[in-house]
N, C-alpha and C. Protein backbone atom coordinates (compact mmCIF):
# COMPACT_ATOMS: atom_id res chain seq x y z
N UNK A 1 5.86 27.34 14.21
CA UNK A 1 5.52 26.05 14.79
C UNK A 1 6.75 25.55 15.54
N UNK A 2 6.37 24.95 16.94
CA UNK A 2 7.41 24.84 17.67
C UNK A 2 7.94 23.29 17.27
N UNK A 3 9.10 22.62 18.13
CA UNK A 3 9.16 21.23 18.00
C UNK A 3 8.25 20.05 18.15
N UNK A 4 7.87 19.91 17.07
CA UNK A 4 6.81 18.55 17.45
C UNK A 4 7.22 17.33 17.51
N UNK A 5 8.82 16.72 17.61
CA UNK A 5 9.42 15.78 18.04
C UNK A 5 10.58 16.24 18.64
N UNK A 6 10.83 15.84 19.77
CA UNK A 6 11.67 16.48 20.03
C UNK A 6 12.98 15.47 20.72
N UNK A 7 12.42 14.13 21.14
CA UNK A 7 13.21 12.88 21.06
C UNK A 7 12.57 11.76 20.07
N UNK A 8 13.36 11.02 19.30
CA UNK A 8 12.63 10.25 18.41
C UNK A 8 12.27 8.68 19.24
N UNK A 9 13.25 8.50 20.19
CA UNK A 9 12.77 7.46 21.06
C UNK A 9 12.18 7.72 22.41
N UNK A 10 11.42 6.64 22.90
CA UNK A 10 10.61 6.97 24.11
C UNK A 10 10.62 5.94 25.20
N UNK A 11 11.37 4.74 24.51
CA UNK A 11 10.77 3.94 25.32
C UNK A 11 9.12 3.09 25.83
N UNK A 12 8.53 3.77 25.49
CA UNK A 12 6.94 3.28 25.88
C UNK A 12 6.62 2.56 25.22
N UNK A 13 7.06 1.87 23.67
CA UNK A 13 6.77 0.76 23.01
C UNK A 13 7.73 -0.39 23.20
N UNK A 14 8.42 -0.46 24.39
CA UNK A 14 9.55 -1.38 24.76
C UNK A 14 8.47 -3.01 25.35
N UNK A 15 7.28 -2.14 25.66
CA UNK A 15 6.57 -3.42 26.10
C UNK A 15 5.26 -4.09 24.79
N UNK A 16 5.75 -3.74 24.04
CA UNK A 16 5.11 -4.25 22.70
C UNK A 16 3.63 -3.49 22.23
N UNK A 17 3.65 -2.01 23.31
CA UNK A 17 2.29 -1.46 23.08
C UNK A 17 2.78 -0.36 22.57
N UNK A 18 1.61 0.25 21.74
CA UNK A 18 1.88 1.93 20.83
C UNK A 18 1.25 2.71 21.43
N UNK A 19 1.07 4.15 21.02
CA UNK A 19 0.37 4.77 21.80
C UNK A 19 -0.66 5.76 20.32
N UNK A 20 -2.09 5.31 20.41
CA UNK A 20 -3.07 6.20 19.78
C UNK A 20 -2.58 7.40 19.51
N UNK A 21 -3.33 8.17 18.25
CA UNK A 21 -3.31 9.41 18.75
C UNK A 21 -4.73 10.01 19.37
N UNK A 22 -4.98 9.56 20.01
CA UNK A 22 -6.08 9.74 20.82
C UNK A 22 -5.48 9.61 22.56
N UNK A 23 -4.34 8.72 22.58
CA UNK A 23 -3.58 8.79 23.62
C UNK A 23 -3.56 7.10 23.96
N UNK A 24 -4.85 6.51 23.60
CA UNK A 24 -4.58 4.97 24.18
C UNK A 24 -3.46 4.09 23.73
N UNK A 25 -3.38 3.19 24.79
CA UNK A 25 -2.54 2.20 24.24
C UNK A 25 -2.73 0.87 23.74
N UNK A 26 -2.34 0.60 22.75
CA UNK A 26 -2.56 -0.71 22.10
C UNK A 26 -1.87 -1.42 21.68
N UNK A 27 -1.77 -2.74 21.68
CA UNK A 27 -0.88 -4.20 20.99
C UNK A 27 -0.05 -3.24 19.53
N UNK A 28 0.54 -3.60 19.40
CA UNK A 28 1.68 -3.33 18.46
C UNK A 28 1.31 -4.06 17.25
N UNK A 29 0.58 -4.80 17.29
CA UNK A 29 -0.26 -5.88 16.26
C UNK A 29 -1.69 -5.59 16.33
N UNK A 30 -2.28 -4.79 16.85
CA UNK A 30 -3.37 -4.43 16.85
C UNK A 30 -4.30 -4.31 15.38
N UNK A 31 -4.91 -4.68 15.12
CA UNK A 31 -5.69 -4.16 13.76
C UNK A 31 -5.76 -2.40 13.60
N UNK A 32 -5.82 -1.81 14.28
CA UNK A 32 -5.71 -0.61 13.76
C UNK A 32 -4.22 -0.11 13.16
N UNK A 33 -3.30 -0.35 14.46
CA UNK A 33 -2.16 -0.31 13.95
C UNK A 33 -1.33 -1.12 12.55
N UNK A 34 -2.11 -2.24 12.28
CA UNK A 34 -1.77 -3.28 11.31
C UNK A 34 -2.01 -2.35 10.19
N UNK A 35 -3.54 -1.41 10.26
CA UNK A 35 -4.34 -0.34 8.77
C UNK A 35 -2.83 0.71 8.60
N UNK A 36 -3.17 1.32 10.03
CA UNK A 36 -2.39 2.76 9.55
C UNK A 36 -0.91 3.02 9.65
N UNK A 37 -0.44 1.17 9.54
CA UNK A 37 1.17 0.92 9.39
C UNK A 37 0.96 0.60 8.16
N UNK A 38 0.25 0.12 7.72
CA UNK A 38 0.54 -0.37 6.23
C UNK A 38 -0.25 0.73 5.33
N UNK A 39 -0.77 1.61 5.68
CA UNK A 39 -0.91 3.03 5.09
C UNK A 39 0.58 3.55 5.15
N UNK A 40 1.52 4.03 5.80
CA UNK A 40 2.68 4.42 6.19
C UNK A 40 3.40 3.50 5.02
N UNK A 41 3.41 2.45 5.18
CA UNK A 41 4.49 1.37 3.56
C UNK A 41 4.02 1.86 2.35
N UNK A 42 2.88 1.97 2.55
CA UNK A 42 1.98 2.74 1.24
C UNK A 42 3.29 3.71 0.93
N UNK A 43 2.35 4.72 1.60
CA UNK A 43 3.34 6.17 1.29
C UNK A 43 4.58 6.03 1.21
N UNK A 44 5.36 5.38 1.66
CA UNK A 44 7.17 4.74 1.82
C UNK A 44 7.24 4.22 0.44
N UNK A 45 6.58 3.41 0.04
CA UNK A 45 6.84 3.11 -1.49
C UNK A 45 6.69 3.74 -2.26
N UNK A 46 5.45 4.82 -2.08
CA UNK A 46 5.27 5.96 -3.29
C UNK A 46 6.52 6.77 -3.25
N UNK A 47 7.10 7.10 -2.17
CA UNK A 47 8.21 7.96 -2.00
C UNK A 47 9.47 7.44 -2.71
N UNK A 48 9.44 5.96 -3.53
CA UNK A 48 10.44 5.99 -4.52
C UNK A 48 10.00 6.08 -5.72
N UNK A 49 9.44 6.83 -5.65
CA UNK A 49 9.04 6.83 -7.55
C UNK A 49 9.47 8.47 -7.76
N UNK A 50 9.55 9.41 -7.05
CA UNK A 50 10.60 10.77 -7.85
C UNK A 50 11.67 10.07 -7.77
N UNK A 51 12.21 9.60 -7.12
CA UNK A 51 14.07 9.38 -7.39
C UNK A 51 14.15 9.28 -8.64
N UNK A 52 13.67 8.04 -9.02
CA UNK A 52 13.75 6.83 -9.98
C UNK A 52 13.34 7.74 -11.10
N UNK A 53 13.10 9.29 -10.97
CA UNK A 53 12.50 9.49 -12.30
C UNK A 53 11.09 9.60 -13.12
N UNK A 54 10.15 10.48 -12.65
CA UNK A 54 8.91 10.07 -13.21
C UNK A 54 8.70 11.56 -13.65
N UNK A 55 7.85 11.72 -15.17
CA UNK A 55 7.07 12.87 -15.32
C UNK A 55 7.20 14.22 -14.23
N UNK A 56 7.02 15.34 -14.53
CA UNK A 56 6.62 16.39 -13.21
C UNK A 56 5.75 16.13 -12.98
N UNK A 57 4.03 16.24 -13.69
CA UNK A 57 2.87 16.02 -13.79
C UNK A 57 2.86 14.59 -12.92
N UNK A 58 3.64 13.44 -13.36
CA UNK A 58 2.83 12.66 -12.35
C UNK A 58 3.64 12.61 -11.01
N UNK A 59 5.08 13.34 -11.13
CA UNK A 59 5.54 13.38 -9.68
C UNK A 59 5.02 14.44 -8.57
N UNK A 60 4.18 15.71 -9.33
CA UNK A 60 3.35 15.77 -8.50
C UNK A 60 1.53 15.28 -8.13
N UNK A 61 1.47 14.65 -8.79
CA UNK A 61 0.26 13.43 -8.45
C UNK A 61 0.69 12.59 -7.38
N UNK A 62 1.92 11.92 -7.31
CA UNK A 62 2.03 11.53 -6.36
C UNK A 62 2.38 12.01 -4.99
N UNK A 63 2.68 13.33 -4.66
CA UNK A 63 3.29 14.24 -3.97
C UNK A 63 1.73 14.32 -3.17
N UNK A 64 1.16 14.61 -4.00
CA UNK A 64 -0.09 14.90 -3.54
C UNK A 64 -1.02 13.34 -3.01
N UNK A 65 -0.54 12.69 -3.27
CA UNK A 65 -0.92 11.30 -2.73
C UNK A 65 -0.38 10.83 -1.93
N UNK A 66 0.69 10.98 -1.41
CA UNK A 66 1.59 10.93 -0.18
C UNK A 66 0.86 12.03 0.91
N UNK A 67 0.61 13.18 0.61
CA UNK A 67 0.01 14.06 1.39
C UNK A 67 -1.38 13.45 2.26
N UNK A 68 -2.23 13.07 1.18
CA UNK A 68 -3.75 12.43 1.86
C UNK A 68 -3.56 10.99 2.68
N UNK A 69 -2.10 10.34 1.97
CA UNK A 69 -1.92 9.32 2.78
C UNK A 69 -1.72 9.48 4.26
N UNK A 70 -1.10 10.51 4.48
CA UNK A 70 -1.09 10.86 5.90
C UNK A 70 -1.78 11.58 6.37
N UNK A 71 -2.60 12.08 5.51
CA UNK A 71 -4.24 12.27 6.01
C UNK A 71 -4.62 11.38 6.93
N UNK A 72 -4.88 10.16 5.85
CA UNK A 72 -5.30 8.88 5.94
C UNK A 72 -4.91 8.17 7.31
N UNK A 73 -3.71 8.18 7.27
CA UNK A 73 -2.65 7.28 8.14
C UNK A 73 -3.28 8.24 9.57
N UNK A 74 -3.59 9.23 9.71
CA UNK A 74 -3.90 9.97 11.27
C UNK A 74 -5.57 9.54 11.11
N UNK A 75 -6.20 9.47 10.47
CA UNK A 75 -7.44 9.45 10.68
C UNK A 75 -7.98 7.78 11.16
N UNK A 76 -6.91 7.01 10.39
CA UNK A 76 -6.78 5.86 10.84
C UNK A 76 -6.59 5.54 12.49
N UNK A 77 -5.57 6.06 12.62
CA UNK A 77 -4.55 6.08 14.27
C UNK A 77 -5.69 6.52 15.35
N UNK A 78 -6.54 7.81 15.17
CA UNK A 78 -7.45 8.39 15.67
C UNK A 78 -8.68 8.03 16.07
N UNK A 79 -9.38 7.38 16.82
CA UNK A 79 -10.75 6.87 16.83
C UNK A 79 -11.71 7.78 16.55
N UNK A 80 -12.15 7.34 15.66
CA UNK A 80 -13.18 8.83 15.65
C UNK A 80 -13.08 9.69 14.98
N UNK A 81 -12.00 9.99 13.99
CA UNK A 81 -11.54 11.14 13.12
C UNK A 81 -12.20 11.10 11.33
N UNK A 82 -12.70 11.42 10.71
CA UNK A 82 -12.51 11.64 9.63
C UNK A 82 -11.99 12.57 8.95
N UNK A 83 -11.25 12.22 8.04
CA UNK A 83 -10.63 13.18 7.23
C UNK A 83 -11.29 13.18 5.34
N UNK A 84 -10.96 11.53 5.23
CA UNK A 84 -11.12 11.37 4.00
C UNK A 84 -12.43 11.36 3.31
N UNK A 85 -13.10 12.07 2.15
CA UNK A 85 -14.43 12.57 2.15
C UNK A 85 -14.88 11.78 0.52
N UNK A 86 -15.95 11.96 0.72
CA UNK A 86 -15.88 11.51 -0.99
C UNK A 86 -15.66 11.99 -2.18
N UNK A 87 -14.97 13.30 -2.31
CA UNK A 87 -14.39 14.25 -2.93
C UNK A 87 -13.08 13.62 -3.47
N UNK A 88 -12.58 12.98 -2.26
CA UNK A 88 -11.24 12.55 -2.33
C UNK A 88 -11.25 11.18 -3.69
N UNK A 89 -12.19 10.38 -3.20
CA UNK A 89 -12.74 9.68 -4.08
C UNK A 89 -12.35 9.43 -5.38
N UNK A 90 -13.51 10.56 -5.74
CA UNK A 90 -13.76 11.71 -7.03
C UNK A 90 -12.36 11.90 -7.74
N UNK A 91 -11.83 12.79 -6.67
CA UNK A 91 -10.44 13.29 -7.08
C UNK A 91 -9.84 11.80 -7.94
N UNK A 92 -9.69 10.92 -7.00
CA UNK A 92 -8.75 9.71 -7.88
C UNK A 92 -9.54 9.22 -9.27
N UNK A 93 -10.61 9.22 -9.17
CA UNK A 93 -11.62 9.09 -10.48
C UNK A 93 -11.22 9.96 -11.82
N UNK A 94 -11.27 11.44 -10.91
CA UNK A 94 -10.89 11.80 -12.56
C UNK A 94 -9.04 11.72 -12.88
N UNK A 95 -7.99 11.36 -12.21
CA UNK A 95 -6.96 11.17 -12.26
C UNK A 95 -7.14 9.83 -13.17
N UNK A 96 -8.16 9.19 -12.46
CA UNK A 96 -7.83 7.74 -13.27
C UNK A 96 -8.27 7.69 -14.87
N UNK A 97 -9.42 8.60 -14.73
CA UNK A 97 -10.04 8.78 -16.26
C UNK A 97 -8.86 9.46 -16.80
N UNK A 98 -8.38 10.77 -16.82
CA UNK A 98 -7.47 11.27 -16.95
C UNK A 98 -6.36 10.58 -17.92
N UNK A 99 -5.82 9.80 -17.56
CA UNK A 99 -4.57 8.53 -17.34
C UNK A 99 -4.70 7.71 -18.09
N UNK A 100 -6.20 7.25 -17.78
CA UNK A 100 -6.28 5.54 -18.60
C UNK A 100 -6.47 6.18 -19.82
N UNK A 101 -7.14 7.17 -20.54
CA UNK A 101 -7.55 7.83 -21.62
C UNK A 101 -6.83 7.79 -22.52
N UNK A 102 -4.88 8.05 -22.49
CA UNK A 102 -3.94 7.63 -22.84
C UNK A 102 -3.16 6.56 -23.36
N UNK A 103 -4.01 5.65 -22.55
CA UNK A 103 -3.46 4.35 -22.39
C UNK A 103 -3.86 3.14 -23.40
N UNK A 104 -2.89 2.45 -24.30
CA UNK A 104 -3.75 1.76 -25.14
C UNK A 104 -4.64 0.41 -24.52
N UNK A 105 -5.99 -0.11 -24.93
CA UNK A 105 -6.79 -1.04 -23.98
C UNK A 105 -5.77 -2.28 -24.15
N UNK A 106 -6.51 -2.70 -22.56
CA UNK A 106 -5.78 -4.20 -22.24
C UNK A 106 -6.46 -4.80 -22.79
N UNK A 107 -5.37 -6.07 -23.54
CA UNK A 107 -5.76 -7.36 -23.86
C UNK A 107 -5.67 -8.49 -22.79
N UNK A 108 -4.84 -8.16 -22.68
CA UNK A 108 -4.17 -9.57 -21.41
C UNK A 108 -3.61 -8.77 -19.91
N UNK A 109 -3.65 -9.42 -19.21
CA UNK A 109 -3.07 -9.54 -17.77
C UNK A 109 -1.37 -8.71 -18.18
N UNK A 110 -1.27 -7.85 -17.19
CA UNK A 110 0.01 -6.79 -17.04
C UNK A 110 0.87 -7.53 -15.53
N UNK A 111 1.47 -8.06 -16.09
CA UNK A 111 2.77 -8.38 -15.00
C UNK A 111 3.18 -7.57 -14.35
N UNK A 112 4.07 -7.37 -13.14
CA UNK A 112 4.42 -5.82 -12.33
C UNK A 112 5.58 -5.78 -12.95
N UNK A 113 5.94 -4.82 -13.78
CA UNK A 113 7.60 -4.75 -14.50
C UNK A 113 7.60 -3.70 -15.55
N UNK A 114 8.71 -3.16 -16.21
CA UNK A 114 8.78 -2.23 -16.97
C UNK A 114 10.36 -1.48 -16.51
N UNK A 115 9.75 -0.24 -16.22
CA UNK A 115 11.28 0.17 -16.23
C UNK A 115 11.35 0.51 -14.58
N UNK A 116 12.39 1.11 -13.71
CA UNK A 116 12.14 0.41 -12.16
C UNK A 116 10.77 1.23 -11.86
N UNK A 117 10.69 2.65 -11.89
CA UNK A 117 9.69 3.36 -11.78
C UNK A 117 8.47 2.67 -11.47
N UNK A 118 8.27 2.03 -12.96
CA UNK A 118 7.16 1.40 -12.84
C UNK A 118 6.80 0.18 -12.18
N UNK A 119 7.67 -0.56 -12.03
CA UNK A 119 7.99 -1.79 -11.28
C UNK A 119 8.02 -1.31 -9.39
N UNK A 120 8.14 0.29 -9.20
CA UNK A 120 8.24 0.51 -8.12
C UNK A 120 6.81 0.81 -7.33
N UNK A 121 6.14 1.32 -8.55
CA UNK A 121 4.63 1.44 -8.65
C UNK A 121 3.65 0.75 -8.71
N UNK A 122 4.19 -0.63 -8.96
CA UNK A 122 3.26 -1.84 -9.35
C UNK A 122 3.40 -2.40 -7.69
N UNK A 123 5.05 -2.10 -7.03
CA UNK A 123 4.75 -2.74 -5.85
C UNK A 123 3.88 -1.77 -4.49
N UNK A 124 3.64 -0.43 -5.20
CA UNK A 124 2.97 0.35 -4.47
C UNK A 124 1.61 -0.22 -4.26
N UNK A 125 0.83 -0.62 -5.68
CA UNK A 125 -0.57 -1.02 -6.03
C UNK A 125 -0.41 -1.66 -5.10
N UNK A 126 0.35 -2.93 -4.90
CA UNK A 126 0.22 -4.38 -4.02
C UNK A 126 -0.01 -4.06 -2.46
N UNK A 127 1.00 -3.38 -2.48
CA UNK A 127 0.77 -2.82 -0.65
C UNK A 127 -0.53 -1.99 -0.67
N UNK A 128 -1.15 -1.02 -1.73
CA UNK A 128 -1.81 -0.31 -0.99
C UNK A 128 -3.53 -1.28 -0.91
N UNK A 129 -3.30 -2.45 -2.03
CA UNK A 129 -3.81 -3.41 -1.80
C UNK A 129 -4.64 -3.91 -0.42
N UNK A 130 -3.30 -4.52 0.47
CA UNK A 130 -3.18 -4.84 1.52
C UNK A 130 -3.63 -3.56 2.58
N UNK A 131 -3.31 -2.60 2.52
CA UNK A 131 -3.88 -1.57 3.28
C UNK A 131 -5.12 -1.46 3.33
N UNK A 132 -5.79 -1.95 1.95
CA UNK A 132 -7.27 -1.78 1.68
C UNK A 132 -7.59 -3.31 2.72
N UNK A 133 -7.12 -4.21 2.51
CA UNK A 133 -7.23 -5.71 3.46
C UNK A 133 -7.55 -5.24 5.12
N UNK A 134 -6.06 -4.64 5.16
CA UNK A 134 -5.82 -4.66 7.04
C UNK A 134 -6.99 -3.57 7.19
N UNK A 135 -7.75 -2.63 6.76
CA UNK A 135 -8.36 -1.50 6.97
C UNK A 135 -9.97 -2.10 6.95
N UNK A 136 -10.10 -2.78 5.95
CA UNK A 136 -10.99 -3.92 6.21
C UNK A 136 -11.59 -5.11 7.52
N UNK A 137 -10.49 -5.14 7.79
CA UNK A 137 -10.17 -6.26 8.75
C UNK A 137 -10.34 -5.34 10.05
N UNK A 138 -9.82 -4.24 10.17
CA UNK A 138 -9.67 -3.30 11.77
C UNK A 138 -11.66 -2.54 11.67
N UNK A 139 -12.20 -2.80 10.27
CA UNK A 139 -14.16 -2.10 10.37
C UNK A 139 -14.47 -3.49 11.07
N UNK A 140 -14.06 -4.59 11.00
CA UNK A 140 -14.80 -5.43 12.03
C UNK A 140 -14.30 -5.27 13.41
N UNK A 141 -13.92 -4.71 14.07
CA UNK A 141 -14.05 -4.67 15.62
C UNK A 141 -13.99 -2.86 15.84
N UNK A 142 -14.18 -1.66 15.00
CA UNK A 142 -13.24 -0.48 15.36
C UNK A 142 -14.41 0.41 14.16
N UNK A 143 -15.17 1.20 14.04
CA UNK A 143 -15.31 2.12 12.94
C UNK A 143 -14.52 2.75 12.42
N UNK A 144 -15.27 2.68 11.03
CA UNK A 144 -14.33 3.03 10.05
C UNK A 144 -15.18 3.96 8.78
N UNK A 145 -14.09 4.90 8.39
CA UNK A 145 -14.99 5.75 7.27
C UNK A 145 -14.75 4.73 6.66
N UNK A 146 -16.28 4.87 5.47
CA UNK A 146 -16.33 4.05 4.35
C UNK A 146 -16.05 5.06 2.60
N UNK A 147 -15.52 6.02 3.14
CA UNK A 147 -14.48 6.92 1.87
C UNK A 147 -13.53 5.93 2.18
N UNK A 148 -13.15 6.28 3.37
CA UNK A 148 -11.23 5.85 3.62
C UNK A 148 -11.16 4.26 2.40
N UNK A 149 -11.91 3.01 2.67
CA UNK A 149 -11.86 1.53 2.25
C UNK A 149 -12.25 1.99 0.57
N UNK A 150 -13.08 2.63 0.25
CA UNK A 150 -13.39 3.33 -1.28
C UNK A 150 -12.32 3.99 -1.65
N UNK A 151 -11.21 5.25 -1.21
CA UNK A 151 -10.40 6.10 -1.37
C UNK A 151 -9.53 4.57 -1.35
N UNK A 152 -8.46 3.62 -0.81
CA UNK A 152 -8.02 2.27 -0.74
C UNK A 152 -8.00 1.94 -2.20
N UNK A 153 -9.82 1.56 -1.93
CA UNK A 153 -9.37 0.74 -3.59
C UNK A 153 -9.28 1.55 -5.06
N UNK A 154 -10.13 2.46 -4.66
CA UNK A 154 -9.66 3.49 -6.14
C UNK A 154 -8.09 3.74 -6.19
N UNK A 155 -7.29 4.52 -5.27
CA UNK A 155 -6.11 4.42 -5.50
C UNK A 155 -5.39 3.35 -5.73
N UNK A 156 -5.44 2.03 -5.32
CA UNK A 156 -5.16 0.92 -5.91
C UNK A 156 -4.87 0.89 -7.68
N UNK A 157 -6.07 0.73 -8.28
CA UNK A 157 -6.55 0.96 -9.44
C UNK A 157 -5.76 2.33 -10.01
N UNK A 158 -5.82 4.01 -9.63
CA UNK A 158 -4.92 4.81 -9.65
C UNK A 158 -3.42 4.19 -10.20
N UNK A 159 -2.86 3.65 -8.94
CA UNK A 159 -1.37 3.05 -9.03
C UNK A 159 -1.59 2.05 -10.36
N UNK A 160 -2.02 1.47 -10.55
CA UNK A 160 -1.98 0.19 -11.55
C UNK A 160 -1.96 1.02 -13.38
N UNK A 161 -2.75 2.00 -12.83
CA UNK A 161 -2.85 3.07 -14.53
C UNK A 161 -1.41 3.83 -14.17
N UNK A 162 -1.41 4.53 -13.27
CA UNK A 162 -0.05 5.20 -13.34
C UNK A 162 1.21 4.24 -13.63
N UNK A 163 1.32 3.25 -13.59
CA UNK A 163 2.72 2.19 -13.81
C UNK A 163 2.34 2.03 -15.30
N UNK A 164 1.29 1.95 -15.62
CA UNK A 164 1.23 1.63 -17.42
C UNK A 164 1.79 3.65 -18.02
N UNK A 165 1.50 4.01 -17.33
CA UNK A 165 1.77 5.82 -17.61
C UNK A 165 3.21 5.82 -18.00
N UNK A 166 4.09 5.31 -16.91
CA UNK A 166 5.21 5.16 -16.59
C UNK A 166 6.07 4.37 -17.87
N UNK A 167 5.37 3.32 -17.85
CA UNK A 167 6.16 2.50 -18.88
C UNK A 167 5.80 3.16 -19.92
N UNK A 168 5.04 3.54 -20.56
CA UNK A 168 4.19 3.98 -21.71
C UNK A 168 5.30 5.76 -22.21
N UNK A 169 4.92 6.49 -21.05
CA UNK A 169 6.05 7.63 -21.37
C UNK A 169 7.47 7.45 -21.04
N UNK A 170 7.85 6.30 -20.49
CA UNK A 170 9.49 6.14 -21.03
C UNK A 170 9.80 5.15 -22.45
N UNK A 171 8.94 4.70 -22.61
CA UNK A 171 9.09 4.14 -24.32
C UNK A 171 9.19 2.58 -23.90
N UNK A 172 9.10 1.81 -22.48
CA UNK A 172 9.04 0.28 -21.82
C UNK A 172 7.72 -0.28 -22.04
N UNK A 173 8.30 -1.39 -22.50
CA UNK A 173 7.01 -1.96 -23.01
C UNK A 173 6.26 -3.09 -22.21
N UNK A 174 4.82 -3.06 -21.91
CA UNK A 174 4.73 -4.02 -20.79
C UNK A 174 4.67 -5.50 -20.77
N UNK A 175 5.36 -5.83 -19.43
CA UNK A 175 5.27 -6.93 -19.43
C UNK A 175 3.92 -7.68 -19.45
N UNK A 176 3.69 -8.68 -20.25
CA UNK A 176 2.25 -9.46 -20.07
C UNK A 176 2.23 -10.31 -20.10
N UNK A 177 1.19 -11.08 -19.27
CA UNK A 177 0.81 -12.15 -18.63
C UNK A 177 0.68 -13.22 -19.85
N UNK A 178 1.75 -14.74 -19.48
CA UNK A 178 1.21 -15.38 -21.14
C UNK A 178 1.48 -16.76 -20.28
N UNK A 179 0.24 -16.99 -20.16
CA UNK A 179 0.14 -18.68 -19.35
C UNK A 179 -0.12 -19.76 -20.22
N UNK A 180 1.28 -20.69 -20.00
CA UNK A 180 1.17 -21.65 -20.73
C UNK A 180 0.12 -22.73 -20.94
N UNK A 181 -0.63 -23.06 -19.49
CA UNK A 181 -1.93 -23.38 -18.62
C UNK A 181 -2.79 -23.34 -19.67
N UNK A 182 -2.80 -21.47 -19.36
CA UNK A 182 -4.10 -20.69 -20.27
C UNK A 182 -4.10 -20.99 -21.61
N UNK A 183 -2.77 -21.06 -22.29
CA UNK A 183 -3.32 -21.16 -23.79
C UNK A 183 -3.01 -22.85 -24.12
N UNK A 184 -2.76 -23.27 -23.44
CA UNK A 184 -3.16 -25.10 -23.80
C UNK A 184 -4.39 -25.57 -23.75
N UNK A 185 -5.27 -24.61 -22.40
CA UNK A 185 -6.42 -25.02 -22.78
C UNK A 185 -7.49 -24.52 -23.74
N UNK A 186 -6.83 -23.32 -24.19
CA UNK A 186 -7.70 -22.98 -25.26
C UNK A 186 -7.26 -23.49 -26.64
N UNK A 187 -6.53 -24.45 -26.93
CA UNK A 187 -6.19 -24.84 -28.27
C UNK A 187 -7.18 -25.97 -28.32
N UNK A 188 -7.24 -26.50 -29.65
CA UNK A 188 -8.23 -27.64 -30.06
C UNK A 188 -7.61 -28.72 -29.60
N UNK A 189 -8.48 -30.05 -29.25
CA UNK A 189 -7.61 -31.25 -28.64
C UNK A 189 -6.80 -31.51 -29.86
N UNK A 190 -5.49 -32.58 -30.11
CA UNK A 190 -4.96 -32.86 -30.82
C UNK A 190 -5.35 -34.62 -31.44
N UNK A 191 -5.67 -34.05 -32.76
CA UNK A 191 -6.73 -35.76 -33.49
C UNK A 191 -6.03 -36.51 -32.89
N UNK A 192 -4.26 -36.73 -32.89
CA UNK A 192 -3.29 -37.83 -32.70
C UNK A 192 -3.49 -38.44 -31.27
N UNK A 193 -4.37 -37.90 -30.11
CA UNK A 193 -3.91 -38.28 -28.98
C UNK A 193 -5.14 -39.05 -28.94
């Protein structure tokens, strides 16, 4: 395979437009570009969770989730392309069954925190969140596979079990949600008042 970049600058986005991979050009803020940039942060955040230390098993889960992300991220860019199938889906389904199976049940609300790993993973969920938003937002004016917005939120959900994985096999215990709000109003009124 020959050079497929061969200058990293071009100049042609100097006037605030990108260029498709289909070839068109579009706003730099464009809704498509808004999906398959914040697919790209996606994957950028997953890419700190080997440093930091995670399992083999789940550092290559995520290896492999970085991979479809840029599946993702071209099929996005592309008018007209599908890549992502409902297999892919699937795939995160049984990862998630997989995972949560392990996992002791929630009582309460899980704060994003633990040890960084997991805290790096919790901010993955959030962005890939938002990816599921902007990808949303670009099916009203632009088609869109409806795996890709399904593949979104399952991996979402994915990331949120894998950060309890995380904390859970380094011995960190999770942070949980304890609202002062919440449990004032569930106590009995007080006779004295």
């Amino acid at each position: 395979m020959g050079n497929r970049l061969s200058r990293i600058y071009t100049r042609t986005g100097d006037d605030g437009t990108t260029g498709l991979g289909d070839g068109d050009r579009v706003r730099k803020d464009d809704a498509r570009v808004e999906a398959y940039g914040t697919v790209d942060e996606l994957n950028s955040a997953l890419g700190m969770l080997s440093p930091l230390g995670i399992p083999a098993d789940l550092d290559e889960l995520v290896a492999s989730l970085q991979q479809k992300l840029f599946d993702l991220g071209g099929e996005l860019c592309i008018p007209g392309r599908v890549v992502i199938e409902s297999s892919d889906v699937l795939q995160l389904e049984q990862e998630l069954d997989r995972l949560n199976a392990s996992l002791p049940p929630l009582r309460e609300f899980v704060l994003p925190g633990g040890n960084a790993a997991a805290a790096a993973c919790h901010l993955a969920r959030a962005i890939c969140r938002r990816a599921e938003r902007r990808t949303i937002t670009m099916a009203e004016s632009a088609a869109v596979n409806s795996h890709s917005i399904r593949y979104l939120n399952r991996l979402s959900d994915l990331l949120f079990v894998l950060a309890r994985t995380i904390n859970l096999r380094s011995g960190h215990a999770e942070v949980l949600w304890a609202s002062t709000k919440m449990a004032k109003a569930n106590q009995p009124p007080d006779p004295e008042s």
